[in-house]
PDB file of N, CA and C in Angstrom:
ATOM      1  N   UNK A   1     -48.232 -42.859  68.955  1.00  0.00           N
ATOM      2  CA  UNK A   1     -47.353 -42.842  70.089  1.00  0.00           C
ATOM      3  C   UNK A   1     -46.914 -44.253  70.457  1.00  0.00           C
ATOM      4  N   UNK A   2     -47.869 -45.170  70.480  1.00  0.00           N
ATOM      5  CA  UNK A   2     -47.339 -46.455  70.932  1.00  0.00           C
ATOM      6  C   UNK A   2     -46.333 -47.162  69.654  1.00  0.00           C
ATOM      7  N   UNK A   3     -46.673 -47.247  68.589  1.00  0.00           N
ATOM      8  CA  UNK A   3     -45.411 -47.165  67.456  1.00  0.00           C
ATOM      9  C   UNK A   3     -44.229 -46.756  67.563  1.00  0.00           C
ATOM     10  N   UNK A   4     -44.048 -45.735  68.154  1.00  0.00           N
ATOM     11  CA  UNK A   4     -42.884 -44.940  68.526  1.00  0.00           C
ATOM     12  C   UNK A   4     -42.372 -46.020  69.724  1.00  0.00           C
ATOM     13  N   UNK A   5     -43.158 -45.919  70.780  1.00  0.00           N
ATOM     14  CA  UNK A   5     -42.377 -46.770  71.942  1.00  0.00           C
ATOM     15  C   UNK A   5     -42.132 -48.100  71.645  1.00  0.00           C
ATOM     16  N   UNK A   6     -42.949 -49.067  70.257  1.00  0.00           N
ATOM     17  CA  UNK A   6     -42.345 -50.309  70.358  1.00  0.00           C
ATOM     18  C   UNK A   6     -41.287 -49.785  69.117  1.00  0.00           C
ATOM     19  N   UNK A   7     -41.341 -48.984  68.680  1.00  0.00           N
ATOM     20  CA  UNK A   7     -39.926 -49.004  67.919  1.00  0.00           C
ATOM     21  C   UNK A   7     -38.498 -48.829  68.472  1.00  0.00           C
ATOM     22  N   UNK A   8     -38.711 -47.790  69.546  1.00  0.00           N
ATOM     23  CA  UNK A   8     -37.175 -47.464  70.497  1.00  0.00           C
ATOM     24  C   UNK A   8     -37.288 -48.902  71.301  1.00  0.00           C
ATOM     25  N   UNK A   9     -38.141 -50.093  71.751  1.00  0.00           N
ATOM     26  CA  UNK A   9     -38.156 -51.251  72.252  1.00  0.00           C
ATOM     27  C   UNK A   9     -36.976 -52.078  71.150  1.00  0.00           C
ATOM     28  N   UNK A  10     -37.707 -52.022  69.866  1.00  0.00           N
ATOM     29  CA  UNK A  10     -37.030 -52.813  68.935  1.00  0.00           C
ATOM     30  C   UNK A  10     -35.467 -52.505  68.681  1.00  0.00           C
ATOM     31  N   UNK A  11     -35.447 -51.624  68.878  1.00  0.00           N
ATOM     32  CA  UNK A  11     -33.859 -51.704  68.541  1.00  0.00           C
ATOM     33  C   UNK A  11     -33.331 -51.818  70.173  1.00  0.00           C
ATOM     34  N   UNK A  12     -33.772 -51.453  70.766  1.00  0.00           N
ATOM     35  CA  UNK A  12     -33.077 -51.631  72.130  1.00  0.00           C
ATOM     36  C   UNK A  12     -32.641 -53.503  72.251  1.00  0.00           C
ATOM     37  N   UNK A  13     -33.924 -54.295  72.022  1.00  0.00           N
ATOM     38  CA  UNK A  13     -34.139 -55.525  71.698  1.00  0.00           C
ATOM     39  C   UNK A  13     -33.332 -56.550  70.648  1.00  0.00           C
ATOM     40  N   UNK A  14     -32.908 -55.205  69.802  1.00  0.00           N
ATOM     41  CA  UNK A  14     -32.381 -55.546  68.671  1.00  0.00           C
ATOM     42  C   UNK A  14     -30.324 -55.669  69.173  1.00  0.00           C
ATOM     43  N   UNK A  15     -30.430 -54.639  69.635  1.00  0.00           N
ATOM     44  CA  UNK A  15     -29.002 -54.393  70.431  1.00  0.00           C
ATOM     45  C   UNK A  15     -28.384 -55.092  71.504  1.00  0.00           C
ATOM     46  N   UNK A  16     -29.481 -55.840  72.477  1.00  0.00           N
ATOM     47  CA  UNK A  16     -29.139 -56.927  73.149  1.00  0.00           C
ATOM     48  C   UNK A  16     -29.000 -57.731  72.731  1.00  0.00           C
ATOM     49  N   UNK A  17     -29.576 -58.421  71.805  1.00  0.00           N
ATOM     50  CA  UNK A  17     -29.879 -59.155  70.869  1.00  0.00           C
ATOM     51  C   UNK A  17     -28.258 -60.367  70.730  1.00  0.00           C
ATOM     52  N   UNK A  18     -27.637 -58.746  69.789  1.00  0.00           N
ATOM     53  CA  UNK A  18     -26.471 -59.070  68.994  1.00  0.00           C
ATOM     54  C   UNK A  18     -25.527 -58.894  70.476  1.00  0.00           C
ATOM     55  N   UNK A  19     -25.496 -58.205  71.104  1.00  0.00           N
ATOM     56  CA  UNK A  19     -24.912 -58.519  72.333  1.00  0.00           C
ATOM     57  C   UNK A  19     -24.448 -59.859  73.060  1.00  0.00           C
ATOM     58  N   UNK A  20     -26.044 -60.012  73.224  1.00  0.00           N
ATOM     59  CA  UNK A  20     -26.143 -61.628  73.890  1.00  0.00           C
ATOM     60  C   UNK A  20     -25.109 -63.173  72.813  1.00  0.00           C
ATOM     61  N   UNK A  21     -25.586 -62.671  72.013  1.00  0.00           N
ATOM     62  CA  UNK A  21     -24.936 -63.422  70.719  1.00  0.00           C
ATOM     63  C   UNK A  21     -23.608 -63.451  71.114  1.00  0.00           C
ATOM     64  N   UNK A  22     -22.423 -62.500  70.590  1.00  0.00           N
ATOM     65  CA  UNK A  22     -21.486 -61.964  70.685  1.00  0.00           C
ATOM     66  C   UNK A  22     -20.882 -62.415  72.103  1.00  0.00           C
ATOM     67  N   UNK A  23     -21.901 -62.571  73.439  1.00  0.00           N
ATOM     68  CA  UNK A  23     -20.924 -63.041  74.688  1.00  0.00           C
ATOM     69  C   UNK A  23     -20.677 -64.364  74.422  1.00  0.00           C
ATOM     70  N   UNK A  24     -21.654 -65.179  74.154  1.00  0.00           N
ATOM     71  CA  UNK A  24     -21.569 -66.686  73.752  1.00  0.00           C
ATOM     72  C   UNK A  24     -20.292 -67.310  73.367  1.00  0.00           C
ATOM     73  N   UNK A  25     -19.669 -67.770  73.617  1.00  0.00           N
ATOM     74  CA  UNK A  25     -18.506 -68.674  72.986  1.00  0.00           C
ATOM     75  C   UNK A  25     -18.792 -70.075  72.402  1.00  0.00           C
ATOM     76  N   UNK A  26     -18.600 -69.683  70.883  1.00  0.00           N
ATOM     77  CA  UNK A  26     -18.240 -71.134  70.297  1.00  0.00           C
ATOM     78  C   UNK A  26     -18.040 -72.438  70.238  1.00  0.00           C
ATOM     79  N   UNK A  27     -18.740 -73.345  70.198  1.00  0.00           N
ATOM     80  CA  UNK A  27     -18.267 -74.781  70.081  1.00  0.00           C
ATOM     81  C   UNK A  27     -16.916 -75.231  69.971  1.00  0.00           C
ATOM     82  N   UNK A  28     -15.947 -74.206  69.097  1.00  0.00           N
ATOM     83  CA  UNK A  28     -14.369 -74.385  69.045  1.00  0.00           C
ATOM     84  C   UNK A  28     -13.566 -74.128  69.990  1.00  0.00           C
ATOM     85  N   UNK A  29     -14.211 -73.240  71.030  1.00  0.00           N
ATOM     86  CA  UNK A  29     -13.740 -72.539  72.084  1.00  0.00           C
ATOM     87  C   UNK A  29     -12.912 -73.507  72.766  1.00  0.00           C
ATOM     88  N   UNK A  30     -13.867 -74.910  73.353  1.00  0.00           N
ATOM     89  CA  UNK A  30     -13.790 -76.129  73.525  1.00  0.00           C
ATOM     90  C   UNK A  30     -12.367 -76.659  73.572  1.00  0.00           C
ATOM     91  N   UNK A  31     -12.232 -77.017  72.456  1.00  0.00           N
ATOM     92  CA  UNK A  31     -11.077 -77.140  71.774  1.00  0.00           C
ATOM     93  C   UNK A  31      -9.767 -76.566  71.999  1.00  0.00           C
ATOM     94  N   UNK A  32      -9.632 -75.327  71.631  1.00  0.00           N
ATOM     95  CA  UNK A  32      -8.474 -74.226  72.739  1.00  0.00           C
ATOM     96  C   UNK A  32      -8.576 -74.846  74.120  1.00  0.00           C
ATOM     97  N   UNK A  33      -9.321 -74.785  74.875  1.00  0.00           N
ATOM     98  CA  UNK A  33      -9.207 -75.204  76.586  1.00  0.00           C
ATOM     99  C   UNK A  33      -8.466 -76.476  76.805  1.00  0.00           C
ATOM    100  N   UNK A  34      -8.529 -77.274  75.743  1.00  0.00           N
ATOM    101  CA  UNK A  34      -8.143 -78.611  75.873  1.00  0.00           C
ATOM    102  C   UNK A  34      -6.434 -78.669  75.673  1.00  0.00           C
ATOM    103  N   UNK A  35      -5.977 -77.493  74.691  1.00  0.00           N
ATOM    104  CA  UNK A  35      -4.362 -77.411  74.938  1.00  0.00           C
ATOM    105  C   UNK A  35      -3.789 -76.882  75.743  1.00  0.00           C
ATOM    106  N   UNK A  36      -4.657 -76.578  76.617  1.00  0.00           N
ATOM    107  CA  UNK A  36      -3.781 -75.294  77.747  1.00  0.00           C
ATOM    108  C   UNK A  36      -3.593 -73.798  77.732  1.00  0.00           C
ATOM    109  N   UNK A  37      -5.103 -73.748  76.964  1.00  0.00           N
ATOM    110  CA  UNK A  37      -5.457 -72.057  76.715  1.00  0.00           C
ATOM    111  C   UNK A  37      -6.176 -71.755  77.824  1.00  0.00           C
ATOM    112  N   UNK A  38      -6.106 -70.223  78.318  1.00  0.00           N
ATOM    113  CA  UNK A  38      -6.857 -69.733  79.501  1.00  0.00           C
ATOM    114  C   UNK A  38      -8.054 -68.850  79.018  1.00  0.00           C
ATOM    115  N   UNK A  39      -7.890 -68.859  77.867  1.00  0.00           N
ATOM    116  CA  UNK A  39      -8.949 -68.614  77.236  1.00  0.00           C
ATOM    117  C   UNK A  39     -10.508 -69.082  77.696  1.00  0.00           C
ATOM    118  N   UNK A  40     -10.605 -70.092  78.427  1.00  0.00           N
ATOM    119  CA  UNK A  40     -12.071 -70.509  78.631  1.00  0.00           C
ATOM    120  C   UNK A  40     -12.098 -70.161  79.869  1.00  0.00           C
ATOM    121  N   UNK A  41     -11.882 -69.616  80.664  1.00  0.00           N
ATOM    122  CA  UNK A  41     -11.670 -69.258  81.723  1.00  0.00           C
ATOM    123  C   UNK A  41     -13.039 -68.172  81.548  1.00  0.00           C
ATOM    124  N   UNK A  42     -14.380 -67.815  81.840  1.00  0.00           N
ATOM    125  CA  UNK A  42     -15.102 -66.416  82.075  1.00  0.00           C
ATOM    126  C   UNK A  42     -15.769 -66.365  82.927  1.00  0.00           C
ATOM    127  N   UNK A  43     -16.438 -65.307  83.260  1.00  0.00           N
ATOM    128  CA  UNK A  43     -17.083 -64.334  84.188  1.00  0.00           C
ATOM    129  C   UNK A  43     -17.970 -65.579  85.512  1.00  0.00           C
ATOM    130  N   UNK A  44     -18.361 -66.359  84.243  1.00  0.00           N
ATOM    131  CA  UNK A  44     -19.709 -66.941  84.999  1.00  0.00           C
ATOM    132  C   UNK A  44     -19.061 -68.826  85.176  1.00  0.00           C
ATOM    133  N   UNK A  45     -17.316 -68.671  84.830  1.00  0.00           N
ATOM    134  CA  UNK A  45     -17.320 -70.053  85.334  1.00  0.00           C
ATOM    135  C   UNK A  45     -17.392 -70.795  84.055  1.00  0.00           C
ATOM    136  N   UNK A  46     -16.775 -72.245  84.188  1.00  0.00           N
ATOM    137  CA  UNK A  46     -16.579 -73.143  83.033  1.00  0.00           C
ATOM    138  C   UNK A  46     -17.773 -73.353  82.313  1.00  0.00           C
ATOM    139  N   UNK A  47     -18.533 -73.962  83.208  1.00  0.00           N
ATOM    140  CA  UNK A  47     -19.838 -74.226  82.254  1.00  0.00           C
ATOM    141  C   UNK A  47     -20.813 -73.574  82.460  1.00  0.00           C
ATOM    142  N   UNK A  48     -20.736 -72.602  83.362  1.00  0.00           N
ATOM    143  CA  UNK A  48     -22.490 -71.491  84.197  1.00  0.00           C
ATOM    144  C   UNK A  48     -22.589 -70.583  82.825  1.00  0.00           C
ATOM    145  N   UNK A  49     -21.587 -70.118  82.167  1.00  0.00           N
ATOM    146  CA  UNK A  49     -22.304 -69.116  81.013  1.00  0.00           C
ATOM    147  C   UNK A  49     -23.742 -69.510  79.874  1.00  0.00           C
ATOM    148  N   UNK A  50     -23.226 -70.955  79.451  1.00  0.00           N
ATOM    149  CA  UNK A  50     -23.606 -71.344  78.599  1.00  0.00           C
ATOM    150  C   UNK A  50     -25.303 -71.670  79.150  1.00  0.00           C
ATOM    151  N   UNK A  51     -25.444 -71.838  80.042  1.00  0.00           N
ATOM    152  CA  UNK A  51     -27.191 -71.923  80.338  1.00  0.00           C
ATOM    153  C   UNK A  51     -27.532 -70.262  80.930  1.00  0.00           C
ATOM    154  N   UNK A  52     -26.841 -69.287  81.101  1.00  0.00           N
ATOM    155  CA  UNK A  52     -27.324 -68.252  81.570  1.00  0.00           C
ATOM    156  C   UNK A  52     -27.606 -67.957  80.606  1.00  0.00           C
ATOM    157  N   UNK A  53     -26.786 -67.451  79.590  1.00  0.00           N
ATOM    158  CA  UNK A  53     -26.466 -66.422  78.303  1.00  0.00           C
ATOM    159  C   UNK A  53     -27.669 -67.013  77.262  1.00  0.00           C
ATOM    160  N   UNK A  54     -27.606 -68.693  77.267  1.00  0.00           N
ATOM    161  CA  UNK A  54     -28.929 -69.223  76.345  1.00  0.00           C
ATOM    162  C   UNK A  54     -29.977 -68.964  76.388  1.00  0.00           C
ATOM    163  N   UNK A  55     -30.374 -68.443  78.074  1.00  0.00           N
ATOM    164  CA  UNK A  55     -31.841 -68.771  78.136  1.00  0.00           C
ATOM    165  C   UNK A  55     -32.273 -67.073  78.185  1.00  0.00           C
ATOM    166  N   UNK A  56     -31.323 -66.108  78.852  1.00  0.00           N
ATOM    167  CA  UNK A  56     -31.469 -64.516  77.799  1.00  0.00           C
ATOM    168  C   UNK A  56     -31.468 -64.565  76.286  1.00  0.00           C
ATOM    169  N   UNK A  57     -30.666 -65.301  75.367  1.00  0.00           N
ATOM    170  CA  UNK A  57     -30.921 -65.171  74.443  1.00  0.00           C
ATOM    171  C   UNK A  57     -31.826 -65.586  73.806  1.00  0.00           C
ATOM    172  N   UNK A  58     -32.584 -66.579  74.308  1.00  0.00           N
ATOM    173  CA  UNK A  58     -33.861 -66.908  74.112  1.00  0.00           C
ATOM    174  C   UNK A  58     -34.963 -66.063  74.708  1.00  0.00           C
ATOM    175  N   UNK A  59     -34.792 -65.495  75.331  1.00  0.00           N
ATOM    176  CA  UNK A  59     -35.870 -64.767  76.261  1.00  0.00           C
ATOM    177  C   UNK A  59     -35.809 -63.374  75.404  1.00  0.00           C
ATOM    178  N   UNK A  60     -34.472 -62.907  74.719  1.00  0.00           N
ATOM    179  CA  UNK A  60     -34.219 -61.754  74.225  1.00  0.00           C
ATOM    180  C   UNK A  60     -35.325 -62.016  72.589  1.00  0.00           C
ATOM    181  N   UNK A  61     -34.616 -63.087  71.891  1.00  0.00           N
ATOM    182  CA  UNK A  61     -35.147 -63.183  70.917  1.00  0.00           C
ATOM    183  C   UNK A  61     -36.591 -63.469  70.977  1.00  0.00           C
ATOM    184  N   UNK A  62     -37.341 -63.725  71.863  1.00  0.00           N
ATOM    185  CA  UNK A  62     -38.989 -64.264  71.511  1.00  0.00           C
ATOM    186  C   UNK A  62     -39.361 -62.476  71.631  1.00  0.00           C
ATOM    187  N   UNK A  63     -38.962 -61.804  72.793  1.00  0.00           N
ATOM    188  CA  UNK A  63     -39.582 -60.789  72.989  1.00  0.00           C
ATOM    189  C   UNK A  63     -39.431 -59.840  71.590  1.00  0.00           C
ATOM    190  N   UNK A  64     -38.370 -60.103  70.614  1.00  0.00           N
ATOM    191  CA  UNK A  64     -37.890 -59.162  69.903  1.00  0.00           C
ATOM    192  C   UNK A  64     -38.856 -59.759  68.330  1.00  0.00           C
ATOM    193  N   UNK A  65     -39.338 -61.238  68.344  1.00  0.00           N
ATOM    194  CA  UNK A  65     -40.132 -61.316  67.533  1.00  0.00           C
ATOM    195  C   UNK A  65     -41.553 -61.226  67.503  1.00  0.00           C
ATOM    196  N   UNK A  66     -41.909 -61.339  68.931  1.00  0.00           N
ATOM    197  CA  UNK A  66     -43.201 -60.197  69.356  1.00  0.00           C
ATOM    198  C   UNK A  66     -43.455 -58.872  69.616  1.00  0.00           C
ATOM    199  N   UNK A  67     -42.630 -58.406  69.347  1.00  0.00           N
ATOM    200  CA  UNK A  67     -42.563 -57.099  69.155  1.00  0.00           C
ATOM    201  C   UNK A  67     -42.616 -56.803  67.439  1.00  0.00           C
ATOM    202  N   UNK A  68     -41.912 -57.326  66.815  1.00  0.00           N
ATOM    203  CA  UNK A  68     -41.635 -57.255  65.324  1.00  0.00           C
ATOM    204  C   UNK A  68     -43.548 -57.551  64.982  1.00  0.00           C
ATOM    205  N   UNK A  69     -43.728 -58.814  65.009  1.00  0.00           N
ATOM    206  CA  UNK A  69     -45.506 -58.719  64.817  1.00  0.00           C
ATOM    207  C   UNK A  69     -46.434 -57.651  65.349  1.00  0.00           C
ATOM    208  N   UNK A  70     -46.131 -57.275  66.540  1.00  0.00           N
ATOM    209  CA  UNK A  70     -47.212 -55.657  67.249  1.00  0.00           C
ATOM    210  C   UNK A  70     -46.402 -55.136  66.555  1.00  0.00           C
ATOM    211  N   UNK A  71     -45.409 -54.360  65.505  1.00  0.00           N
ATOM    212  CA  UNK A  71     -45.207 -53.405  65.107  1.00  0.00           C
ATOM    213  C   UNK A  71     -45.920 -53.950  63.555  1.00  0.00           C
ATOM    214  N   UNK A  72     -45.341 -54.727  63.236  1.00  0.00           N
ATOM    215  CA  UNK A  72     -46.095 -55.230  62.108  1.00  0.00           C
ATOM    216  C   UNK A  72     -47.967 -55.012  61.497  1.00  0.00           C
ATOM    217  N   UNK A  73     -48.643 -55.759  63.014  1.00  0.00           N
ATOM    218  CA  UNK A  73     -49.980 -55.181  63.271  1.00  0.00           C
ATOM    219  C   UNK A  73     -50.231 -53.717  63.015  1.00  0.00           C
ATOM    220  N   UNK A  74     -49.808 -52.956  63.804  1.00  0.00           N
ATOM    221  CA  UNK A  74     -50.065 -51.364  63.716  1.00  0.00           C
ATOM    222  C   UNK A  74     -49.382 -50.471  62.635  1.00  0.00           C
ATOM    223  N   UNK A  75     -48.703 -51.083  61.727  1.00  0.00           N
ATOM    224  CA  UNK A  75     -48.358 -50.873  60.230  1.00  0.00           C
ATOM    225  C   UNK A  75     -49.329 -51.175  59.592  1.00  0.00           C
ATOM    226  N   UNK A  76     -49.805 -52.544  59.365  1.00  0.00           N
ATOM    227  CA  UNK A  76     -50.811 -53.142  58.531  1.00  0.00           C
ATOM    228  C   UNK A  76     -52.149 -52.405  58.777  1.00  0.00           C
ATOM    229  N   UNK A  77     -52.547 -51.535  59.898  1.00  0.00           N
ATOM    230  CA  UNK A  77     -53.797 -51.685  60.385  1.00  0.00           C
ATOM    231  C   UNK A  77     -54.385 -49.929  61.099  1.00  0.00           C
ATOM    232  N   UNK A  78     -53.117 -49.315  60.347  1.00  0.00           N
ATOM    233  CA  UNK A  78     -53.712 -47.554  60.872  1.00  0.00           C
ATOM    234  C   UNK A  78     -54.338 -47.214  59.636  1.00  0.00           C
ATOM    235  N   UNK A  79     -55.030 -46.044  59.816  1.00  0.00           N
ATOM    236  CA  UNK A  79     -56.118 -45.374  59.320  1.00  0.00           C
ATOM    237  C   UNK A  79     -54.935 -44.481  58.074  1.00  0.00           C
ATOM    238  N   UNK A  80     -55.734 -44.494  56.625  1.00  0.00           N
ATOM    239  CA  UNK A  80     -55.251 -43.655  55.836  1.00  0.00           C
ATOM    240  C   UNK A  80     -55.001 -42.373  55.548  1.00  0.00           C
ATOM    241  N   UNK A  81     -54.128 -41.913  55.826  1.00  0.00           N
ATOM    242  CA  UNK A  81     -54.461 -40.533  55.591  1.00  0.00           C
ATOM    243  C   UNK A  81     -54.790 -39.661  54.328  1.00  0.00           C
ATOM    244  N   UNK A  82     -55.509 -38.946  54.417  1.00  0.00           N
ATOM    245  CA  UNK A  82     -55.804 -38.433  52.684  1.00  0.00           C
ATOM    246  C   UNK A  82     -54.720 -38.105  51.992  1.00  0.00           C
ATOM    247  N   UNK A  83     -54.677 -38.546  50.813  1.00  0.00           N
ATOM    248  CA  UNK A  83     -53.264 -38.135  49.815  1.00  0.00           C
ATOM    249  C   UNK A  83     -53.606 -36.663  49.104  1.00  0.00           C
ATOM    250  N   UNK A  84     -52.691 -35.842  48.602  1.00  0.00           N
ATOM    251  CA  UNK A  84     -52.407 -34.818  48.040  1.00  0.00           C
ATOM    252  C   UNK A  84     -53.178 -34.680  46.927  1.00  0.00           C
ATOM    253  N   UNK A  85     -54.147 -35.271  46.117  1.00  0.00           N
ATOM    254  CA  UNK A  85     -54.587 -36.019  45.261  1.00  0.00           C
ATOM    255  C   UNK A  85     -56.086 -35.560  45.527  1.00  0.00           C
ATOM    256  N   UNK A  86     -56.535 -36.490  47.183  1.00  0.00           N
ATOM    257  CA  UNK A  86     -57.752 -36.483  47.163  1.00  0.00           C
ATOM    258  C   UNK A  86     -58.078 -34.957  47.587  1.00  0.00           C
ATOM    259  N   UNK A  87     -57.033 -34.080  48.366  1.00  0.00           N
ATOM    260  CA  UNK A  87     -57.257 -32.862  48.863  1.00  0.00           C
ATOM    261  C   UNK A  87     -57.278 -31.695  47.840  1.00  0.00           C
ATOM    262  N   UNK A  88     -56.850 -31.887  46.677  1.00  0.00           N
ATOM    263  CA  UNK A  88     -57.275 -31.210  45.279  1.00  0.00           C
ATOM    264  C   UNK A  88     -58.341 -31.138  44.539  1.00  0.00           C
ATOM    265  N   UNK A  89     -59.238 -32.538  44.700  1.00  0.00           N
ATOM    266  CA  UNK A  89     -60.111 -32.965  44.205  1.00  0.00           C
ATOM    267  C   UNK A  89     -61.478 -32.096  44.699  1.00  0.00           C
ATOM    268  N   UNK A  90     -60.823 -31.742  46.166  1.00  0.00           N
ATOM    269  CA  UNK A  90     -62.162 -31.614  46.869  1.00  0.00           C
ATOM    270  C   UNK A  90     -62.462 -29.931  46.889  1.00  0.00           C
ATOM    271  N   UNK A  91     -60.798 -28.882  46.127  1.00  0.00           N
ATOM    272  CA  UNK A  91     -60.441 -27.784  46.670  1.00  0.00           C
ATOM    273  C   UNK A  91     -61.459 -27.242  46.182  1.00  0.00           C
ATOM    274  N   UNK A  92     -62.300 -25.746  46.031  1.00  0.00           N
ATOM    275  CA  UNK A  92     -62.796 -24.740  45.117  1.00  0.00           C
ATOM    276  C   UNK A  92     -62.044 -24.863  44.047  1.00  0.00           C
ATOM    277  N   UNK A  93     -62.604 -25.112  42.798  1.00  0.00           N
ATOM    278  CA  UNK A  93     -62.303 -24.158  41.444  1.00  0.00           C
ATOM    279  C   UNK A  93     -62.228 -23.353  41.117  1.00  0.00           C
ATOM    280  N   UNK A  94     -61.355 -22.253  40.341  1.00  0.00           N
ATOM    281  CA  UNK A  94     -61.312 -21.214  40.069  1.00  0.00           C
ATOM    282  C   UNK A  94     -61.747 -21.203  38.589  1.00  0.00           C
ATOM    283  N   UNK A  95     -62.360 -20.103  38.002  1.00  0.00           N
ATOM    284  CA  UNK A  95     -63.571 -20.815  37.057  1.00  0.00           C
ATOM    285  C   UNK A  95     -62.901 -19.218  36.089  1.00  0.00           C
ATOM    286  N   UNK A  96     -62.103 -19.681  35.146  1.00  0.00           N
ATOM    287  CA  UNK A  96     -61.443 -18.821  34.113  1.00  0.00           C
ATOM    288  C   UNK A  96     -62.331 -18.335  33.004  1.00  0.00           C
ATOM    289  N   UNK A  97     -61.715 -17.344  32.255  1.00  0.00           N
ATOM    290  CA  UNK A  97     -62.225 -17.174  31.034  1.00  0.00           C
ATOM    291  C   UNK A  97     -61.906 -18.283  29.717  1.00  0.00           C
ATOM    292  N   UNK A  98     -62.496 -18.835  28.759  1.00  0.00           N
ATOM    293  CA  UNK A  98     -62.458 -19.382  27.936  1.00  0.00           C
ATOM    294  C   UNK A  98     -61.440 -19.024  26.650  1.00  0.00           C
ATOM    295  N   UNK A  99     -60.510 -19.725  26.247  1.00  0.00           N
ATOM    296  CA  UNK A  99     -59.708 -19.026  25.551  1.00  0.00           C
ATOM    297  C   UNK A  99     -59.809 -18.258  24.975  1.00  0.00           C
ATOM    298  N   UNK A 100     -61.029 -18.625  24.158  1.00  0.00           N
ATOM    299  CA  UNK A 100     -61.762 -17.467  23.124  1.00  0.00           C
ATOM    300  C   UNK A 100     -62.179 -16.783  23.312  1.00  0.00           C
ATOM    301  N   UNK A 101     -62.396 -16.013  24.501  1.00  0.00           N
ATOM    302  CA  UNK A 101     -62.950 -14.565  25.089  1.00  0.00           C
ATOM    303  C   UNK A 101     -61.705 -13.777  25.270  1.00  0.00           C
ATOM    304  N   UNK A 102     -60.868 -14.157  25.526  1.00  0.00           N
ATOM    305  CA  UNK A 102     -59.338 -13.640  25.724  1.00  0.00           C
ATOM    306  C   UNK A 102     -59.028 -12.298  24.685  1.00  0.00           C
ATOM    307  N   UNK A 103     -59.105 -10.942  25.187  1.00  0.00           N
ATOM    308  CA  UNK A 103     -58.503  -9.886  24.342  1.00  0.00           C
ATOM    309  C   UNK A 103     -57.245 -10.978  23.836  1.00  0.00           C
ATOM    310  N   UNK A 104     -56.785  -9.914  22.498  1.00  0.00           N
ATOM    311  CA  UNK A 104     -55.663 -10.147  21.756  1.00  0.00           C
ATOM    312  C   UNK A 104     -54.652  -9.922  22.381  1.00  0.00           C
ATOM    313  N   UNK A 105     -54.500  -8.869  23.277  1.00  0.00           N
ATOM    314  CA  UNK A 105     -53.546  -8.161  23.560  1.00  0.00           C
ATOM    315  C   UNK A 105     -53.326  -9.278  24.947  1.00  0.00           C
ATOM    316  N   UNK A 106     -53.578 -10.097  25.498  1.00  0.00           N
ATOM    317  CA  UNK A 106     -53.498 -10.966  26.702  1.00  0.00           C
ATOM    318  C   UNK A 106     -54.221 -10.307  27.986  1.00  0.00           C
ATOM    319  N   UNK A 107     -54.745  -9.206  28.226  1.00  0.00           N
ATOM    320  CA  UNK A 107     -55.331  -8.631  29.198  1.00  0.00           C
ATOM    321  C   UNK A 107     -56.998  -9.530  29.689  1.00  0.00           C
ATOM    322  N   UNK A 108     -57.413  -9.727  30.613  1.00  0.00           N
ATOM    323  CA  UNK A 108     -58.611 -10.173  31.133  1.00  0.00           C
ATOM    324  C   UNK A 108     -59.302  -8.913  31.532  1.00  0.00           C
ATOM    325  N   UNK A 109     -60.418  -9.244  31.601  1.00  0.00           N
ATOM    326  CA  UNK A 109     -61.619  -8.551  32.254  1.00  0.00           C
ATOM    327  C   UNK A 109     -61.793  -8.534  33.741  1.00  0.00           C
ATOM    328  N   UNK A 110     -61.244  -7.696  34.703  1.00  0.00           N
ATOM    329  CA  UNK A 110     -61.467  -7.934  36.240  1.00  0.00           C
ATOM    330  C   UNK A 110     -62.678  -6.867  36.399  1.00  0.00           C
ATOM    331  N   UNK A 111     -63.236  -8.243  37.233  1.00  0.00           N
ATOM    332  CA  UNK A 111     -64.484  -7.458  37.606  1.00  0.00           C
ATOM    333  C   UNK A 111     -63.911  -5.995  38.992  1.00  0.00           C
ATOM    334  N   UNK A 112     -64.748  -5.046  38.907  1.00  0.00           N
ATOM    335  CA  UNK A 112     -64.967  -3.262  39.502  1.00  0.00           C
ATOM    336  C   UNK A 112     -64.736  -3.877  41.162  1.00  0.00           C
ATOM    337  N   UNK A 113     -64.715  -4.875  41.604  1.00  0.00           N
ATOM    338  CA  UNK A 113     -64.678  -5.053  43.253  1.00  0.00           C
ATOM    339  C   UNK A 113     -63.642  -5.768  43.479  1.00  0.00           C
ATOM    340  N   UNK A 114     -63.053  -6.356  42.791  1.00  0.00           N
ATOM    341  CA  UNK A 114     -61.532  -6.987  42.862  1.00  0.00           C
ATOM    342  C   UNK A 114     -60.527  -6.012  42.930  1.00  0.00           C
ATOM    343  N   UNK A 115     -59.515  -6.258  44.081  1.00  0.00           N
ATOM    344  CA  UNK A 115     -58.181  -5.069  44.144  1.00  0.00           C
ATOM    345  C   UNK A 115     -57.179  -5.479  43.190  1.00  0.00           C
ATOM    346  N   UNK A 116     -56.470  -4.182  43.374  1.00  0.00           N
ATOM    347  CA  UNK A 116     -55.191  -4.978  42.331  1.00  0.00           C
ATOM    348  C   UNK A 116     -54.158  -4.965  43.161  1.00  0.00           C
TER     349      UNK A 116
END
């Protein structure tokens, strides 16, 4: 169960992530503003984005690579489950006739208390 919840974490984490990224504007951005583009003009003001948006995206990314290690951990470190293999190994045998007892005709010998 807890696997499950840091996994819907991880992509949630994962999705802000590229989000946070994506609001960021460019070093070139810069550049445009300087000819008389209104382009630099956003939400949070000339220069307020660039320390908001950094320090979520930093805050986004540590949480998203501690999470990646606790999922990592509880991959590396659950209990095996028996394979298909070992559950054969362990089944009853069914304990046949020997080829060479075999009528000609292909018929077996069922024992008087077995149904048909």
């Amino acid at each position: 169960m807890l696997y499950g919840i840091l996994l819907v974490i991880q992509v949630i984490l994962a999705i802000g992530l590229i989000a946070l990224i994506l609001l960021q504007h460019g070093k070139g951005a810069d550049a445009g503003a300087a000819f008389g583009s209104g382009a630099s003009a956003t939400v949070f003001g000339a220069r307020g984005s660039a320390n908001v948006l950094s320090r979520a995206t930093a805050f986004t990314a540590t949480a998203f690579f501690v999470n990646s290690l606790a999922l990592a951990y509880l991959v590396a470190n659950r209990p095996e489950a028996p394979s298909v293999i070992d559950l054969i190994d362990t089944a009853p045998r069914v304990i046949e006739q020997p080829v060479d007892q075999v009528p000609a005709n292909g018929a077996r010998d069922v024992p008087a208390d077995v149904p048909n």
